[in-house]
N, C-alpha and C. Protein backbone atom coordinates (compact mmCIF):
# COMPACT_ATOMS: atom_id res chain seq x y z
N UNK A 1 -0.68 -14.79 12.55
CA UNK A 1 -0.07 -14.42 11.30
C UNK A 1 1.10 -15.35 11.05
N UNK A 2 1.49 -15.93 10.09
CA UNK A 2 2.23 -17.04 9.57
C UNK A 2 3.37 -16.21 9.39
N UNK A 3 4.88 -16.49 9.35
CA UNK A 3 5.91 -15.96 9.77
C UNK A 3 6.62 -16.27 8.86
N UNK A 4 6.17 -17.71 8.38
CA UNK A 4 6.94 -18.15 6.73
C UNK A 4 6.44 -17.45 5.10
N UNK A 5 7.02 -17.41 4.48
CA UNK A 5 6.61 -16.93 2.98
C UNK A 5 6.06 -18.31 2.20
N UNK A 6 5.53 -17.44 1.34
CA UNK A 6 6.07 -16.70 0.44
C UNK A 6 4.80 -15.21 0.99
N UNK A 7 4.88 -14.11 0.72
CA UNK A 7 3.99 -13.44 0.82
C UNK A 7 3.63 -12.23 -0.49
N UNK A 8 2.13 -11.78 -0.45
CA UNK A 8 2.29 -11.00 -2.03
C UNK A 8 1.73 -9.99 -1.69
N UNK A 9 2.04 -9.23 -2.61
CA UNK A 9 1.74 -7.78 -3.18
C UNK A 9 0.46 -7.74 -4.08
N UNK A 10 -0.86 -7.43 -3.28
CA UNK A 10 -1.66 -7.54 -4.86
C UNK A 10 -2.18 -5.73 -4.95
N UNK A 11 -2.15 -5.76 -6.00
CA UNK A 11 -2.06 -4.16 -6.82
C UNK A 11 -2.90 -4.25 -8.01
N UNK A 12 -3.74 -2.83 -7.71
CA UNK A 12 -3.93 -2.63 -9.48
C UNK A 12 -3.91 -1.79 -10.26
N UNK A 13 -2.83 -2.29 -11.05
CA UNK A 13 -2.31 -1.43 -12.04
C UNK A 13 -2.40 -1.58 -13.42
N UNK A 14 -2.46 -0.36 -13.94
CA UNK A 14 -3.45 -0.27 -15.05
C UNK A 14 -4.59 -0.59 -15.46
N UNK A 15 -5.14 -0.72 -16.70
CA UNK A 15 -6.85 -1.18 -16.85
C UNK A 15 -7.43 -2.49 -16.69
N UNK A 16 -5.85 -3.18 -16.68
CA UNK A 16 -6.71 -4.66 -16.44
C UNK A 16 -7.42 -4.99 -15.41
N UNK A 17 -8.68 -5.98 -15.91
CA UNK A 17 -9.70 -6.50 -15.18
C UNK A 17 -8.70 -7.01 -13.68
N UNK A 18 -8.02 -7.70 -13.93
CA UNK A 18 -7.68 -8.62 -12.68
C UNK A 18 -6.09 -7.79 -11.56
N UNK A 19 -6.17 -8.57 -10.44
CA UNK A 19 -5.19 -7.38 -9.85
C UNK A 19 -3.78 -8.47 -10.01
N UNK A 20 -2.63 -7.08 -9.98
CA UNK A 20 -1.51 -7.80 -10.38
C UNK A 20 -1.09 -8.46 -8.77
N UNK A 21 -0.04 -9.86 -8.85
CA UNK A 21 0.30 -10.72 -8.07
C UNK A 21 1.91 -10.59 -7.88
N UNK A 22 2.55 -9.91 -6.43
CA UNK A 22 3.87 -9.99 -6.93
C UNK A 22 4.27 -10.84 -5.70
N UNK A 23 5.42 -11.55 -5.86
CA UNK A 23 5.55 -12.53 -4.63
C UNK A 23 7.00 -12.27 -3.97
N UNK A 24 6.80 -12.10 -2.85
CA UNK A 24 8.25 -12.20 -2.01
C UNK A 24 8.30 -13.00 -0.87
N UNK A 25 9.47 -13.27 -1.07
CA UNK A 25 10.05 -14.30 0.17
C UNK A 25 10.01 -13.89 1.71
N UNK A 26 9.84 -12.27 2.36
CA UNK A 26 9.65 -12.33 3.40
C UNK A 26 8.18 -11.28 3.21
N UNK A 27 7.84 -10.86 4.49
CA UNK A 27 7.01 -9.93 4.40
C UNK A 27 7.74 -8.66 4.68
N UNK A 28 9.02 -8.37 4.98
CA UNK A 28 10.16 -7.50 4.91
C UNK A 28 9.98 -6.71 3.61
N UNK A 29 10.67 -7.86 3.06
CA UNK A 29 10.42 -7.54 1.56
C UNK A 29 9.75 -7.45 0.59
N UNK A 30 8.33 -7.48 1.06
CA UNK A 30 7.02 -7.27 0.35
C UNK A 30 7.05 -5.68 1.14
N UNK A 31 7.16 -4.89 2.12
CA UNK A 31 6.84 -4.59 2.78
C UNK A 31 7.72 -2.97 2.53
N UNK A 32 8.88 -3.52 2.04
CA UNK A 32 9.92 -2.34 1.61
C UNK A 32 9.82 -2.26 0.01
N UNK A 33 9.12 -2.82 -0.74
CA UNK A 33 8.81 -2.92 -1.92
C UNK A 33 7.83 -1.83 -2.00
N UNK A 34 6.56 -2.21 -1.05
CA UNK A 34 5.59 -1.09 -1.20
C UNK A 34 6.23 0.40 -0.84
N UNK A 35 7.20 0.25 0.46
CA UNK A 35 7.79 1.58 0.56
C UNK A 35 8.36 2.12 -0.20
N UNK A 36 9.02 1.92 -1.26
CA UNK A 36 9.64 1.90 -2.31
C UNK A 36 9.38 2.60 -3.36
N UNK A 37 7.97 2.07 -3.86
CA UNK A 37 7.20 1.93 -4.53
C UNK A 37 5.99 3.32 -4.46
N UNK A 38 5.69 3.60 -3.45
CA UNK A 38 4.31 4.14 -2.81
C UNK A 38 3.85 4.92 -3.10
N UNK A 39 4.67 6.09 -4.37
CA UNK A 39 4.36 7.28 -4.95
C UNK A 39 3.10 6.41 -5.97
N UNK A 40 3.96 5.77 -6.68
CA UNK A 40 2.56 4.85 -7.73
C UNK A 40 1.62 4.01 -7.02
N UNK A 41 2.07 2.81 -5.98
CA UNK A 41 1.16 1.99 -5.48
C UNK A 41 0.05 2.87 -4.56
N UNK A 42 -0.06 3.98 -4.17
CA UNK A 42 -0.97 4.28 -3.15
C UNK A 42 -1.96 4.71 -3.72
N UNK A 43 -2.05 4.87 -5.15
CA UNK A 43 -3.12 4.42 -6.22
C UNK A 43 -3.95 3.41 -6.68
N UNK A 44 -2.77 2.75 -6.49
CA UNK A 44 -3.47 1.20 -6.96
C UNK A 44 -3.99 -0.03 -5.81
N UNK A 45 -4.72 0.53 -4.84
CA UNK A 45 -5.01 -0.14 -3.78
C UNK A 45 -4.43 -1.73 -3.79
N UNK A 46 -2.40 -1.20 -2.94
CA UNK A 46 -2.15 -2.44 -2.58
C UNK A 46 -2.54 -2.77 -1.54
N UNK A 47 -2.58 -4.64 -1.22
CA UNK A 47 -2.62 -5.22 -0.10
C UNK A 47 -1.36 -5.81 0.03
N UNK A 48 -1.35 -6.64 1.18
CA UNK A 48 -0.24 -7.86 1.31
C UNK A 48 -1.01 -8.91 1.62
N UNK A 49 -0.75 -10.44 0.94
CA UNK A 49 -1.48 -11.55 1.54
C UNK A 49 -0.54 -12.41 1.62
N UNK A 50 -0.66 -13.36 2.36
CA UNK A 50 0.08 -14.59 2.78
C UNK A 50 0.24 -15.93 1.79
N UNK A 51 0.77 -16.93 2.30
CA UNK A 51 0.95 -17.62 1.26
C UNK A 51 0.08 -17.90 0.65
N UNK A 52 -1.64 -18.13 1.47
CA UNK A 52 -2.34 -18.94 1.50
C UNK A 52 -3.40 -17.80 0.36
N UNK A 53 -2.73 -16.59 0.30
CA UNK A 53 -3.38 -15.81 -0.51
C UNK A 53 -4.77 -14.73 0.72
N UNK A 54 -4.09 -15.32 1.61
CA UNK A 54 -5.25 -14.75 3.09
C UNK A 54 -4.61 -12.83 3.28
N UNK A 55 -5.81 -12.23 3.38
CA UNK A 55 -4.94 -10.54 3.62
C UNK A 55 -4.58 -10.63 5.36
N UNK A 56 -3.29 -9.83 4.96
CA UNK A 56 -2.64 -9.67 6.29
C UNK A 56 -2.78 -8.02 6.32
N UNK A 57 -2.57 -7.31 5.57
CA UNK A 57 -2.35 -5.83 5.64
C UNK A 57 -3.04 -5.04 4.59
N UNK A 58 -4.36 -4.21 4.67
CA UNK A 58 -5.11 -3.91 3.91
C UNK A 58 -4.44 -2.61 3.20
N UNK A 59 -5.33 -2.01 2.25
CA UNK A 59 -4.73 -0.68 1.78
C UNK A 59 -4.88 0.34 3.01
N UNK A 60 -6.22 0.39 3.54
CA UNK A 60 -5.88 1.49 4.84
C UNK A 60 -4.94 1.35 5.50
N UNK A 61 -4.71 0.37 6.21
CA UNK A 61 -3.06 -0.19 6.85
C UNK A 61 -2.20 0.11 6.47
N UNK A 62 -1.59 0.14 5.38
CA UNK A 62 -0.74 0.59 4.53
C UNK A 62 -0.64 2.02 4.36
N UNK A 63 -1.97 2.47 4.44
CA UNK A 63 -1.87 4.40 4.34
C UNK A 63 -1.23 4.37 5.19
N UNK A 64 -1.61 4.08 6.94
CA UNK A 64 -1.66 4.53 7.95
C UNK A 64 0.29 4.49 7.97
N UNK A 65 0.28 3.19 7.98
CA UNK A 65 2.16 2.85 7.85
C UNK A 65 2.62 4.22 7.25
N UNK A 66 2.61 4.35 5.84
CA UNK A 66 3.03 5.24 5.77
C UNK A 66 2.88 6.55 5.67
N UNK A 67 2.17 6.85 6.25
CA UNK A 67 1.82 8.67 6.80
C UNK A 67 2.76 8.44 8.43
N UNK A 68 2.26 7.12 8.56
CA UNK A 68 3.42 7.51 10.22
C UNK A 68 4.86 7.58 9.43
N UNK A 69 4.82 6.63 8.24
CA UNK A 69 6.63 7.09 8.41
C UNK A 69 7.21 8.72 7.96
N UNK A 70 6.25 9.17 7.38
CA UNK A 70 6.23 10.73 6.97
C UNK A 70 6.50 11.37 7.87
N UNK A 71 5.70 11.20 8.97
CA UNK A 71 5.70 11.76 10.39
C UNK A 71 6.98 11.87 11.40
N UNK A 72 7.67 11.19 11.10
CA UNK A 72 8.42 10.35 11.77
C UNK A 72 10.09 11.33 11.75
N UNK A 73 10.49 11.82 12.36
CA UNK A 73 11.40 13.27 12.27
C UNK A 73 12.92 12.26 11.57
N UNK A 74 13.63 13.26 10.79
CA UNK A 74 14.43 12.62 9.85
C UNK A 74 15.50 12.75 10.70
């Protein structure tokens, strides 16, 4: 897994045909975006891909992430 950015967010949201592209500089911050985010995105089957546009972290991955952080005693 490549350690440099840029890395993206692809999502789809709303009716358009094509999925939306969002880009961040770490995978941190692609990563706390989706956490962020996750009430709407866990609809819109996000991924994360790398610069190269390659998937690093699928939508199941992403469930799993966060149901553990649910889990996870406050």
């Amino acid at each position: 897994m490549s350690a440099t950015g840029p890395f993206y967010l692809r999502s789809r949201q709303g009716d358009g045909p094509a999925p939306v592209l969002e880009q961040f500089a770490t995978l941190d911050d692609a990563l706390d975006a989706i956490e962020a985010r996750w009430e709407t995105l866990q609809h819109a089957v996000p991924q994360v891909l790398d610069g190269r546009k390659v998937l690093l972290v699928s939508t199941d991955e992403l469930v799993r992430m966060m149901e553990a952080e649910e889990d996870e005693p406050a």
